[in-house]
N, C-alpha and C. Protein backbone atom coordinates (compact mmCIF):
# COMPACT_ATOMS: atom_id res chain seq x y z
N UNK A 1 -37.86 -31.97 -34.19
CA UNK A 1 -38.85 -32.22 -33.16
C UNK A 1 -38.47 -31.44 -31.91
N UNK A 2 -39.31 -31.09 -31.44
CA UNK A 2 -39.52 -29.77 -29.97
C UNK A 2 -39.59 -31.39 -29.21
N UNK A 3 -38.86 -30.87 -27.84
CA UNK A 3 -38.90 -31.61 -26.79
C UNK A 3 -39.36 -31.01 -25.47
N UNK A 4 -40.08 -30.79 -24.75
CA UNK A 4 -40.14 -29.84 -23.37
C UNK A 4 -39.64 -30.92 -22.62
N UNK A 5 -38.20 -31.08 -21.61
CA UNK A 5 -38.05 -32.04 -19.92
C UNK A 5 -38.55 -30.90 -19.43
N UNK A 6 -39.00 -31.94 -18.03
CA UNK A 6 -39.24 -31.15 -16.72
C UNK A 6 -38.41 -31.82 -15.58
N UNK A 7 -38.13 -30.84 -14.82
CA UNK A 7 -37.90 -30.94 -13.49
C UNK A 7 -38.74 -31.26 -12.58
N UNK A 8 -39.24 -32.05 -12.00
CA UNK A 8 -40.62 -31.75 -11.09
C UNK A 8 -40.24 -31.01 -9.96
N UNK A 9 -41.46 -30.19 -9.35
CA UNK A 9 -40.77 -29.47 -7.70
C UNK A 9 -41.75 -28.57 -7.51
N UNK A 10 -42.19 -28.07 -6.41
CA UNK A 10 -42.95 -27.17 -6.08
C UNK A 10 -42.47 -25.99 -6.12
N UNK A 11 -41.34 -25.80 -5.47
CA UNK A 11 -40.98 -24.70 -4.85
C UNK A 11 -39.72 -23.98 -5.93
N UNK A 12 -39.22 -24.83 -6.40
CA UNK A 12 -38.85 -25.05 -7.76
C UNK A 12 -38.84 -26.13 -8.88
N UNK A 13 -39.61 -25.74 -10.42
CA UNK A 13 -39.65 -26.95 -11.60
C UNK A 13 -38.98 -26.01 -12.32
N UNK A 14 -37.97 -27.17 -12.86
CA UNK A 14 -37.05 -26.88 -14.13
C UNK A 14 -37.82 -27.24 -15.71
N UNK A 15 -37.24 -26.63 -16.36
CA UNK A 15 -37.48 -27.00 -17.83
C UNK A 15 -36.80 -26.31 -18.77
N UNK A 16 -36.34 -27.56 -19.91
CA UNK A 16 -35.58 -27.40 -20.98
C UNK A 16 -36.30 -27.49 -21.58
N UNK A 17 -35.95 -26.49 -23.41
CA UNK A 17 -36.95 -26.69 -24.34
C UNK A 17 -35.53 -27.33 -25.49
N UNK A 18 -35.61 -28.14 -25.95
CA UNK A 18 -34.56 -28.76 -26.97
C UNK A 18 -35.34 -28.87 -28.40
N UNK A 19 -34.18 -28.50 -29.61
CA UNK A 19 -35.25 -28.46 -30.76
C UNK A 19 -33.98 -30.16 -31.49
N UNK A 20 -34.62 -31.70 -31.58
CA UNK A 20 -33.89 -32.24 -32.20
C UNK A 20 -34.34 -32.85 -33.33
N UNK A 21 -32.97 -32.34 -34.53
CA UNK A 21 -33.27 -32.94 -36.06
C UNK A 21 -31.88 -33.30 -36.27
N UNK A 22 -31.61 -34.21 -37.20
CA UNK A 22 -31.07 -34.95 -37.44
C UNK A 22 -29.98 -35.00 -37.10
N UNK A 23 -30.55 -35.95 -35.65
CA UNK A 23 -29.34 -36.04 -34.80
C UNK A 23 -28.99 -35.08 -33.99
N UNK A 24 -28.87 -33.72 -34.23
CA UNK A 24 -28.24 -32.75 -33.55
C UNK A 24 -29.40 -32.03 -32.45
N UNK A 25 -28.96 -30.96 -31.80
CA UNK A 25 -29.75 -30.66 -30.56
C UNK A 25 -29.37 -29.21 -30.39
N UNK A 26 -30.63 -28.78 -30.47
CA UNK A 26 -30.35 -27.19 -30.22
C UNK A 26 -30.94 -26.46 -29.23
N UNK A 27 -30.73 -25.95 -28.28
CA UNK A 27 -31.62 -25.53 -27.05
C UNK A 27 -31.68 -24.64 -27.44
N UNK A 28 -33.22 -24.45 -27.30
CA UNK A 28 -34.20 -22.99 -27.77
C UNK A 28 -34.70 -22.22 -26.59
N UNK A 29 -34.80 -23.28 -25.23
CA UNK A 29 -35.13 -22.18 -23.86
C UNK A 29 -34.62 -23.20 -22.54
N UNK A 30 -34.71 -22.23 -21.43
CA UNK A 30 -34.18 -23.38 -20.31
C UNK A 30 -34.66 -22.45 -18.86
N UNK A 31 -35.00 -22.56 -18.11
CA UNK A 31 -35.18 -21.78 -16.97
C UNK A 31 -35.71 -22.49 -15.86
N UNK A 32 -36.42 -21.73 -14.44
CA UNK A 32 -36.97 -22.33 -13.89
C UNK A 32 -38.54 -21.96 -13.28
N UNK A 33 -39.32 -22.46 -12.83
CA UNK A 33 -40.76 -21.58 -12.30
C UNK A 33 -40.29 -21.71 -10.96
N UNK A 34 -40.67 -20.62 -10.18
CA UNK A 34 -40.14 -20.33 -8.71
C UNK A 34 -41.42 -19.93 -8.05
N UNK A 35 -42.29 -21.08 -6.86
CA UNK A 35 -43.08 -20.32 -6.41
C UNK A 35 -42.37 -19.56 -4.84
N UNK A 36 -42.91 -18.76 -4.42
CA UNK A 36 -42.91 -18.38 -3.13
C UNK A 36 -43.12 -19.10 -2.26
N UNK A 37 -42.31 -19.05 -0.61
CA UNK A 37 -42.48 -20.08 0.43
C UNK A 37 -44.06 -19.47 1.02
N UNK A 38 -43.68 -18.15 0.89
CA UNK A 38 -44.98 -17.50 1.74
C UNK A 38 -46.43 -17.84 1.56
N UNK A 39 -46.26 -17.87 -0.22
CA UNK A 39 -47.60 -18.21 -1.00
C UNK A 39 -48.22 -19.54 -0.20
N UNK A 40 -49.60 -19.33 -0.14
CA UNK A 40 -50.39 -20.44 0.20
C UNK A 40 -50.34 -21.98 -0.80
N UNK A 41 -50.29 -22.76 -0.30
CA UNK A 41 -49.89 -24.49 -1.43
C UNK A 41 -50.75 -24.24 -2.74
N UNK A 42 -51.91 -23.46 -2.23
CA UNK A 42 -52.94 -24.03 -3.57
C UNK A 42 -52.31 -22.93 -4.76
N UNK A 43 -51.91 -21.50 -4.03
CA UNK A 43 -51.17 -20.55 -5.09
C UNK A 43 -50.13 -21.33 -6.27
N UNK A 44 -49.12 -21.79 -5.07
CA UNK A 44 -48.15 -22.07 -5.41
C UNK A 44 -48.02 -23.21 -6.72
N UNK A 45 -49.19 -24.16 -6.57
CA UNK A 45 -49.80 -25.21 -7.52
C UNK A 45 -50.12 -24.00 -8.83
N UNK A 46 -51.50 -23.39 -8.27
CA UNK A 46 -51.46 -22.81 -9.85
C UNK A 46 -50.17 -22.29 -10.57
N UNK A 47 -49.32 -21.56 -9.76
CA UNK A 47 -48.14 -21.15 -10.45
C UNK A 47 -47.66 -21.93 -11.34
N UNK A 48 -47.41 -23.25 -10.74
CA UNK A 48 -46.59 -24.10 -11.89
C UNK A 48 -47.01 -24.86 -12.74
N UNK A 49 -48.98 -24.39 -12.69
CA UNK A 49 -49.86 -25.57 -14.15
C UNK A 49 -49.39 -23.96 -14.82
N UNK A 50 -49.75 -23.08 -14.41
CA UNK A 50 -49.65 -21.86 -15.36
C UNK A 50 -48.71 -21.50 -16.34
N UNK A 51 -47.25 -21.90 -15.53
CA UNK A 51 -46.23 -21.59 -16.14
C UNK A 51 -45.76 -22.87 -16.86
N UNK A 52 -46.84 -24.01 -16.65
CA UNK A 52 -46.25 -25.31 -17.58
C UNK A 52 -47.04 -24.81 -18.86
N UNK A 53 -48.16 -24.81 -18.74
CA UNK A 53 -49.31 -24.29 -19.93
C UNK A 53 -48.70 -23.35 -21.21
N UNK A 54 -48.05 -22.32 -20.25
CA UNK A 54 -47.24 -21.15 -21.00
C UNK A 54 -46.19 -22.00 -22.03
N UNK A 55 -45.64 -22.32 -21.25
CA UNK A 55 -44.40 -23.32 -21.85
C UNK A 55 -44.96 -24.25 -22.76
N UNK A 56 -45.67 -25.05 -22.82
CA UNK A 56 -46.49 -25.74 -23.86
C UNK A 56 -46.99 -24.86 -24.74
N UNK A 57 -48.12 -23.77 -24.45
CA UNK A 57 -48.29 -23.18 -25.90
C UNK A 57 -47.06 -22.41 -26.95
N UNK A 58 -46.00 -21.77 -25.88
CA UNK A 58 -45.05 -21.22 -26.66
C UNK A 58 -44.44 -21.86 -27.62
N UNK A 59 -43.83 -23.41 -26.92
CA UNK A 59 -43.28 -23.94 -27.41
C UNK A 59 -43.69 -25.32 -28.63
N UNK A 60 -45.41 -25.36 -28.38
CA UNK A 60 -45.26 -26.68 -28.88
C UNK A 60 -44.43 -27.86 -28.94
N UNK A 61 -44.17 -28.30 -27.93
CA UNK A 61 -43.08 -29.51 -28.29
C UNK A 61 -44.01 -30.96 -28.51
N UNK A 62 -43.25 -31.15 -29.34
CA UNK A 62 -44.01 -32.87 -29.65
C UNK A 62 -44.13 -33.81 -28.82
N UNK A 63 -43.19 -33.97 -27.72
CA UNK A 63 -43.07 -34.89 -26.61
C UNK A 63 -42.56 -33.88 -25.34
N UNK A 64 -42.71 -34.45 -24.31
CA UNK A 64 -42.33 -33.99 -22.82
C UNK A 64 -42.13 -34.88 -22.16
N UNK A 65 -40.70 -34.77 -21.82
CA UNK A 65 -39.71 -35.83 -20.96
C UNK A 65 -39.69 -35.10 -19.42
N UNK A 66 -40.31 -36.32 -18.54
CA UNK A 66 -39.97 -35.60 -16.75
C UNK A 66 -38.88 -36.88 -16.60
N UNK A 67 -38.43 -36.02 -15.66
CA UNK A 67 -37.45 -36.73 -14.75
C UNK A 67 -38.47 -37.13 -13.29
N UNK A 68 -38.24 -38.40 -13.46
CA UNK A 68 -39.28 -39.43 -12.20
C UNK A 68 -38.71 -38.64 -11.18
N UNK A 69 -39.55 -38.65 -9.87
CA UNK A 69 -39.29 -38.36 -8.61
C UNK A 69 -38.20 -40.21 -7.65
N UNK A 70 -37.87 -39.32 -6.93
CA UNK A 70 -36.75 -40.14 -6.26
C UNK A 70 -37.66 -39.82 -4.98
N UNK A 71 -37.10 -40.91 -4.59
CA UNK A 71 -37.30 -41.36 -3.08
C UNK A 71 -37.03 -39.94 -2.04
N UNK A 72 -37.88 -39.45 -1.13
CA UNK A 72 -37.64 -38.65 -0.23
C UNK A 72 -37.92 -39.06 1.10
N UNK A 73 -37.21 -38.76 2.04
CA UNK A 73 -37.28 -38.96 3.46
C UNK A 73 -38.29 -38.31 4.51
N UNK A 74 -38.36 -36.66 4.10
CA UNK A 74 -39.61 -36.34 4.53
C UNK A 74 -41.12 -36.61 3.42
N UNK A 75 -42.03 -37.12 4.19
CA UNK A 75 -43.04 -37.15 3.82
C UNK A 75 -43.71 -36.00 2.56
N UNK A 76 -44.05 -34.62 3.75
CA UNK A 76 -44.33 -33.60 3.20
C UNK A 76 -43.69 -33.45 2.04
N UNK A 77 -42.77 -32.95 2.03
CA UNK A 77 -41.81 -32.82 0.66
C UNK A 77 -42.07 -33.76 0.06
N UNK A 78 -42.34 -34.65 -0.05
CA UNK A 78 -42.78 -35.34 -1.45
C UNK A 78 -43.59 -35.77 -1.47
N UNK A 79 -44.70 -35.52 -0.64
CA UNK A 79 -46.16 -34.96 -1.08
C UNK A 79 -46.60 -33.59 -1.97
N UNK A 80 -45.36 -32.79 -1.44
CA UNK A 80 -45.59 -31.36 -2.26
C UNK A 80 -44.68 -31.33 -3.38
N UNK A 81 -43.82 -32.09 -3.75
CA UNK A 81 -43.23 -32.41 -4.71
C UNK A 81 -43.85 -32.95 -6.23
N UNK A 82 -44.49 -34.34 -4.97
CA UNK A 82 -45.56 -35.06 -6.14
C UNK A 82 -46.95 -34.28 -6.14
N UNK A 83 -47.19 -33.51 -6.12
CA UNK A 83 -48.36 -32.53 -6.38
C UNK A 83 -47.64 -31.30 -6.81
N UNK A 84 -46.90 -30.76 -7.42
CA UNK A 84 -46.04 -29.99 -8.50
C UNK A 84 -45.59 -30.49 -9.79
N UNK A 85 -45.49 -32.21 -9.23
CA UNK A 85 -45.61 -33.11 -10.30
C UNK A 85 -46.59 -33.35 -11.61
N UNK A 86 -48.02 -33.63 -10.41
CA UNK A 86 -48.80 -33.68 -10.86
C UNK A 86 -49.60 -32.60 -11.92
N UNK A 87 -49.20 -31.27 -11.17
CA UNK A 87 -50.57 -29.89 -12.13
C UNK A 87 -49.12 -30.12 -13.26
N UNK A 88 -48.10 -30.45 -13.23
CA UNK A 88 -47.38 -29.81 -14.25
C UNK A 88 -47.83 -31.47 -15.87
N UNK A 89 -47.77 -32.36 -15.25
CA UNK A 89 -48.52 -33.77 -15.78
C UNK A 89 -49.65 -33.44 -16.39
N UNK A 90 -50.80 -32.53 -15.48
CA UNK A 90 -51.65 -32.14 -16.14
C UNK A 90 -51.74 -31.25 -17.25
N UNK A 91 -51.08 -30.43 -17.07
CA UNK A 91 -51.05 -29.04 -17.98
C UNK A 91 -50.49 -30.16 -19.11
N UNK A 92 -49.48 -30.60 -19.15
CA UNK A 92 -48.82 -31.61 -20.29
C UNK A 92 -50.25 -32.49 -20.98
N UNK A 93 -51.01 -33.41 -20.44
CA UNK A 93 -51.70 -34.01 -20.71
C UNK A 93 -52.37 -33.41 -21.79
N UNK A 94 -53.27 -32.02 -20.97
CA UNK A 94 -54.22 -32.01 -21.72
C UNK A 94 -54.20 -30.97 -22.47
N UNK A 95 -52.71 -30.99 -23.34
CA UNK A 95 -52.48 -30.71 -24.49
C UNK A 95 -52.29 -31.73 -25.74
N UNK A 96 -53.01 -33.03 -25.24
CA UNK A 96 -52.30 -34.27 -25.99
C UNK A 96 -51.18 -34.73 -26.44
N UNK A 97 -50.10 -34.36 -26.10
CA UNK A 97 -48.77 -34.37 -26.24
C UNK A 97 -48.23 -35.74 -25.48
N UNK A 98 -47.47 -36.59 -25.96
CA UNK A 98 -47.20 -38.20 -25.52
C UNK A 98 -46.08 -37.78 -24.37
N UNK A 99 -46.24 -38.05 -23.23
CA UNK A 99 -45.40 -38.39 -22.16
C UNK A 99 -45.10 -38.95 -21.47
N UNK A 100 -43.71 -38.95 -21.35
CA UNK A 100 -42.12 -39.93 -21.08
C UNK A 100 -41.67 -39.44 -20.10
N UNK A 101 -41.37 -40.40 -19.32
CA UNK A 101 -40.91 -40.49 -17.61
C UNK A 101 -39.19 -41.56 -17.64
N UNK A 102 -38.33 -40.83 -17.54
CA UNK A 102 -36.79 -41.37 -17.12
C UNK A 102 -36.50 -41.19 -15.36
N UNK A 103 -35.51 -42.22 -15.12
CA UNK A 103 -35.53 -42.06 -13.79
C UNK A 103 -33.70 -41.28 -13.78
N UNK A 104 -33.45 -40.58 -12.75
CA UNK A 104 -32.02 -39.78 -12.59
C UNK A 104 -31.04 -40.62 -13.03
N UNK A 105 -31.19 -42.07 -12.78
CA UNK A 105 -29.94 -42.77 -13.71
C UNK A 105 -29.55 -43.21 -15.03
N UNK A 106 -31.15 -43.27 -15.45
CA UNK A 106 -31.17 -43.09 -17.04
C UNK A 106 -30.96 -41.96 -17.81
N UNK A 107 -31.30 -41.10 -17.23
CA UNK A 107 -30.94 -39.68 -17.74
C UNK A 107 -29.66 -39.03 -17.36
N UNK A 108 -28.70 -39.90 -16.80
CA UNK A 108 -27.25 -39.48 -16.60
C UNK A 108 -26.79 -40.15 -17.40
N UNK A 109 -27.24 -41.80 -17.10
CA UNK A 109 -26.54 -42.52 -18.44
C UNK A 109 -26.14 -41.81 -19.43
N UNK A 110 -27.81 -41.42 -20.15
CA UNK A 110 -28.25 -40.93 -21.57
C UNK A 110 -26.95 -39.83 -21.97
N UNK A 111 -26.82 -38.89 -20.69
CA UNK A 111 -26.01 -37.88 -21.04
C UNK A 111 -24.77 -37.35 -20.71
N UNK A 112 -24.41 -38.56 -19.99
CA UNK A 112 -22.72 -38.51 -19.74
C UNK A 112 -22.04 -39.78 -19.52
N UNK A 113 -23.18 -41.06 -19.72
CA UNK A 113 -22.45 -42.20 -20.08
C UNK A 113 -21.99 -43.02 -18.87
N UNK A 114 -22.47 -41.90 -17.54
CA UNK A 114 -22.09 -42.74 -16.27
C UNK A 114 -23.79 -42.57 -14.80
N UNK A 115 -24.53 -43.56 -15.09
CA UNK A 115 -25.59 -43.46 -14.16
C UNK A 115 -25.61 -42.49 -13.03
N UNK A 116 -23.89 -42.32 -12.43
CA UNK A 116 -24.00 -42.30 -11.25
C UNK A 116 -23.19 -40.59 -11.43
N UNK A 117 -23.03 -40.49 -12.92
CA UNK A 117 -22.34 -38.79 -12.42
C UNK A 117 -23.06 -37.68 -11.86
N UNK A 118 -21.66 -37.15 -11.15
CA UNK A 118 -22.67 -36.33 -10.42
C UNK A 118 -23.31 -34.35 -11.10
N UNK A 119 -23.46 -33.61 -10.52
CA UNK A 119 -24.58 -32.84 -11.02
C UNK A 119 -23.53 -31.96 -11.98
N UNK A 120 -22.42 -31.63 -11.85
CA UNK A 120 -20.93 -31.13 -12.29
C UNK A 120 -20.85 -31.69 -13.90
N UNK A 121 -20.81 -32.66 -13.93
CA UNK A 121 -20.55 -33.50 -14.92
C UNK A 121 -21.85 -33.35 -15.75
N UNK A 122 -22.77 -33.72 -15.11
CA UNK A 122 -23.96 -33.68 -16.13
C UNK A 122 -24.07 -32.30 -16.72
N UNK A 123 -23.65 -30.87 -16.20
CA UNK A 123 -24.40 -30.03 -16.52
C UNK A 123 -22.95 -29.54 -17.11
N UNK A 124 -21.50 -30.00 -17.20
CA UNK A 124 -21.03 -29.75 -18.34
C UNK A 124 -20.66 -30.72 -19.46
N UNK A 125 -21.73 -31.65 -18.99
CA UNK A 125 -21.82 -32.39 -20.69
C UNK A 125 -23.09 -31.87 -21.20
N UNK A 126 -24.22 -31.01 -20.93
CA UNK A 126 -25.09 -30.55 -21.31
C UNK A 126 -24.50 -29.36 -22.15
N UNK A 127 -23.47 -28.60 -21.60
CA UNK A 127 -22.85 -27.59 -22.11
C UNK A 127 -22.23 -27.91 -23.25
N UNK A 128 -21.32 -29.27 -23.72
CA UNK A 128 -20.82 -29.14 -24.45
C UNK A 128 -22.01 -29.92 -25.44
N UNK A 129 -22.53 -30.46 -25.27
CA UNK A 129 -23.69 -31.17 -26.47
C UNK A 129 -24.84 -29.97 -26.86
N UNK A 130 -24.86 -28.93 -26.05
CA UNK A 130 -25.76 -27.91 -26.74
C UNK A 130 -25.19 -26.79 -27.29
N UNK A 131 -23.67 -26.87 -26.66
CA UNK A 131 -22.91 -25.70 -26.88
C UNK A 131 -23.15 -24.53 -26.64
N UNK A 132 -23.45 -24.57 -25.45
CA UNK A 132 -23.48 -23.44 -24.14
C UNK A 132 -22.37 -22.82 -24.25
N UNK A 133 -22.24 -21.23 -24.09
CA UNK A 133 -21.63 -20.63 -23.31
C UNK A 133 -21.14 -21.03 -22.37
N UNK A 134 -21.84 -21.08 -21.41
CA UNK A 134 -22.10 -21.11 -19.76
C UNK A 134 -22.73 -22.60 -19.55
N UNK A 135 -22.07 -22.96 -18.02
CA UNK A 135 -22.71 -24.44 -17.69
C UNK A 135 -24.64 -23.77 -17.17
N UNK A 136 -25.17 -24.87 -18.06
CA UNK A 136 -26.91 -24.52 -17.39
C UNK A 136 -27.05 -24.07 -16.08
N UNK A 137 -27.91 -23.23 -15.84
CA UNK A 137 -27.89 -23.07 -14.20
C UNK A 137 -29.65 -22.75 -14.18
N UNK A 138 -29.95 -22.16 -13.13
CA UNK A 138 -29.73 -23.68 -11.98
C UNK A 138 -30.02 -25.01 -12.24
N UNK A 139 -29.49 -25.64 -11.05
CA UNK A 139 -29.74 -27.42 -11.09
C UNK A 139 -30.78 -27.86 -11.84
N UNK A 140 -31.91 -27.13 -10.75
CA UNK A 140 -33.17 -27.54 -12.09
C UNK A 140 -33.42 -27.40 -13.43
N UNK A 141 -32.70 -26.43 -13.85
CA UNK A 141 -32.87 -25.82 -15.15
C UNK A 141 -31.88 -27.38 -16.17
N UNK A 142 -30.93 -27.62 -15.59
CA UNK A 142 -29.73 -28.22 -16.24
C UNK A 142 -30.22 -29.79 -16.40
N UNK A 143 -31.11 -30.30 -14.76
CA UNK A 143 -31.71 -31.69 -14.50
C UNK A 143 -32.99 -31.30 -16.00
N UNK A 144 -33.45 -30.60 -16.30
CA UNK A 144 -34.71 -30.56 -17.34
C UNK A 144 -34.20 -30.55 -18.81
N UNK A 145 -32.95 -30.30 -19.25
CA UNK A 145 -32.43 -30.05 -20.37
C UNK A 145 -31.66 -31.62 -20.80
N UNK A 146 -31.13 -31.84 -19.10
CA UNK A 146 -30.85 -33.35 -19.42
C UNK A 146 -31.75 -34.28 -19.23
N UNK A 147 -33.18 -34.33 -19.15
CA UNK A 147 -34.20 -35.26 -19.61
C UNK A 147 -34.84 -34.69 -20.83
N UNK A 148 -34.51 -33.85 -21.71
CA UNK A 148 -34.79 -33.41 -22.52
C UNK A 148 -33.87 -34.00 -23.71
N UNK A 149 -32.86 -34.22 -23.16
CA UNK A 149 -31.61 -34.59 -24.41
C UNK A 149 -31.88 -36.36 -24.21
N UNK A 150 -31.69 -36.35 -22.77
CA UNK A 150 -31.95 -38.40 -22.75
C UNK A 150 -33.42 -38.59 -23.98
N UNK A 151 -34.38 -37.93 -23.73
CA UNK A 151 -35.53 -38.17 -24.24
C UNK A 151 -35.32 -38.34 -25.73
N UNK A 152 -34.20 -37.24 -26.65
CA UNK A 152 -34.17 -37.35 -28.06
C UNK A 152 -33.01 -38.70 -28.32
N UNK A 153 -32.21 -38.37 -27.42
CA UNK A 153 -31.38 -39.85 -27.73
C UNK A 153 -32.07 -41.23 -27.34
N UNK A 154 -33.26 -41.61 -26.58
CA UNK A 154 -34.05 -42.64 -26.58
C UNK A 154 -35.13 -42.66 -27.91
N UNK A 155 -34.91 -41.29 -28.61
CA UNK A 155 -36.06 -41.83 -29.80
C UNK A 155 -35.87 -42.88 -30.84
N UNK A 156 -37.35 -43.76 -30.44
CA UNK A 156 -36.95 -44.69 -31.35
C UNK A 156 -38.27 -45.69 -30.88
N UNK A 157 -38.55 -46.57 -31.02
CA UNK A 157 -40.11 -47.77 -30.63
C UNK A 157 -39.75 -47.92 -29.38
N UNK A 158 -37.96 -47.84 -28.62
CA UNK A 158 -37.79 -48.41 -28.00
C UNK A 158 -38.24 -47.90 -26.01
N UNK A 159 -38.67 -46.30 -27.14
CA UNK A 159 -39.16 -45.16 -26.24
C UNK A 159 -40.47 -45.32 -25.42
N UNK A 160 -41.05 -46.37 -25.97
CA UNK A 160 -42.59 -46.26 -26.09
C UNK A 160 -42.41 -46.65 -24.78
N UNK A 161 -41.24 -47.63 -24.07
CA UNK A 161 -41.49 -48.35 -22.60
C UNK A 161 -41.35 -46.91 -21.89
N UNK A 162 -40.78 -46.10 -21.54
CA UNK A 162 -40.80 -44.94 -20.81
C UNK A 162 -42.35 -44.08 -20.84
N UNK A 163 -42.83 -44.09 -21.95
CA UNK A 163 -44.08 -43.53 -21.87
C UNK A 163 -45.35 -43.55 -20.66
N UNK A 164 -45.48 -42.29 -20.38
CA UNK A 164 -46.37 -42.35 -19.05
C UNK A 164 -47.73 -42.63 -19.89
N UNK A 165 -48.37 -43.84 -19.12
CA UNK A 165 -49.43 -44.48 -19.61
C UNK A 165 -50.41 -44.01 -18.07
């Protein structure tokens, strides 16, 4: 089973593509979409339904795991956050593809066994469970691979509560 996580973000969204069968986990892609500061908001939106779309047809994945948004202090920013959120939700949607929402502590749990590790840890236990070369980079890229891996290690009925309804 194909998995697409996302990163949510405007200015940057991460995404892992994970292929998992029995049991094991093989990362097939990982990167990030980067819009421009300069670009106007509405650009910058299409950029990242575009480059989610892309990523969905390439990849077909059966499910798509985001990592929930966290609490932000400025407003703006997570208004423009949660509207990078959103076109990328969309592009997911309306490919019919079932999607699953983890929050940053479940998806550390999932993948290093401690809620609270920090970004170091997660992205070289991503390394050694996909068997990376290299620790994932960037952040976003590494935060999307590890809601991508939480997502195959939650498969099961018990998944269905994470499901974005």
């Amino acid at each position: 089973m194909t998995i697409l996580g996302i990163d949510p973000g405007y200015a940057i969204l991460g995404y892992g593509v994970v292929e998992a069968k029995d049991r094991k986990l093989r990362p097939l892609d990982y990167g990030v979409i980067e819009t421009s500061a300069e670009s106007p908001f509405p650009e910058r939106l299409e950029k990242l339904y575009t480059g989610t779309k892309q990523l969905l047809m390439m990849y077909k994945p059966a499910h798509v795991a985001f990592e929930e948004l966290f609490f932000y202090r400025n407003t703006t920013t997570a208004l423009q956050v949660a509207s990078g959120r959103g076109v990328a939700l969309l592009a997911a949607q309306q490919t019919g593809v079932p999607l699953y929402e983890y929050t940053p502590m479940q998806i550390k749990l999932s993948v290093t066994g401690d809620g609270h590790a920090d970004k170091k840890q997660v992205q070289r236990m991503i390394q050694m469970l996909l068997q990376l070369r290299a620790l994932p980079r960037p952040d976003d890229a590494a935060d999307a691979l590890a809601a991508a891996i939480c997502h195959a290690n939650t498969m099961s009925p018990a998944a269905e509560q994470f499901r974005i309804k």
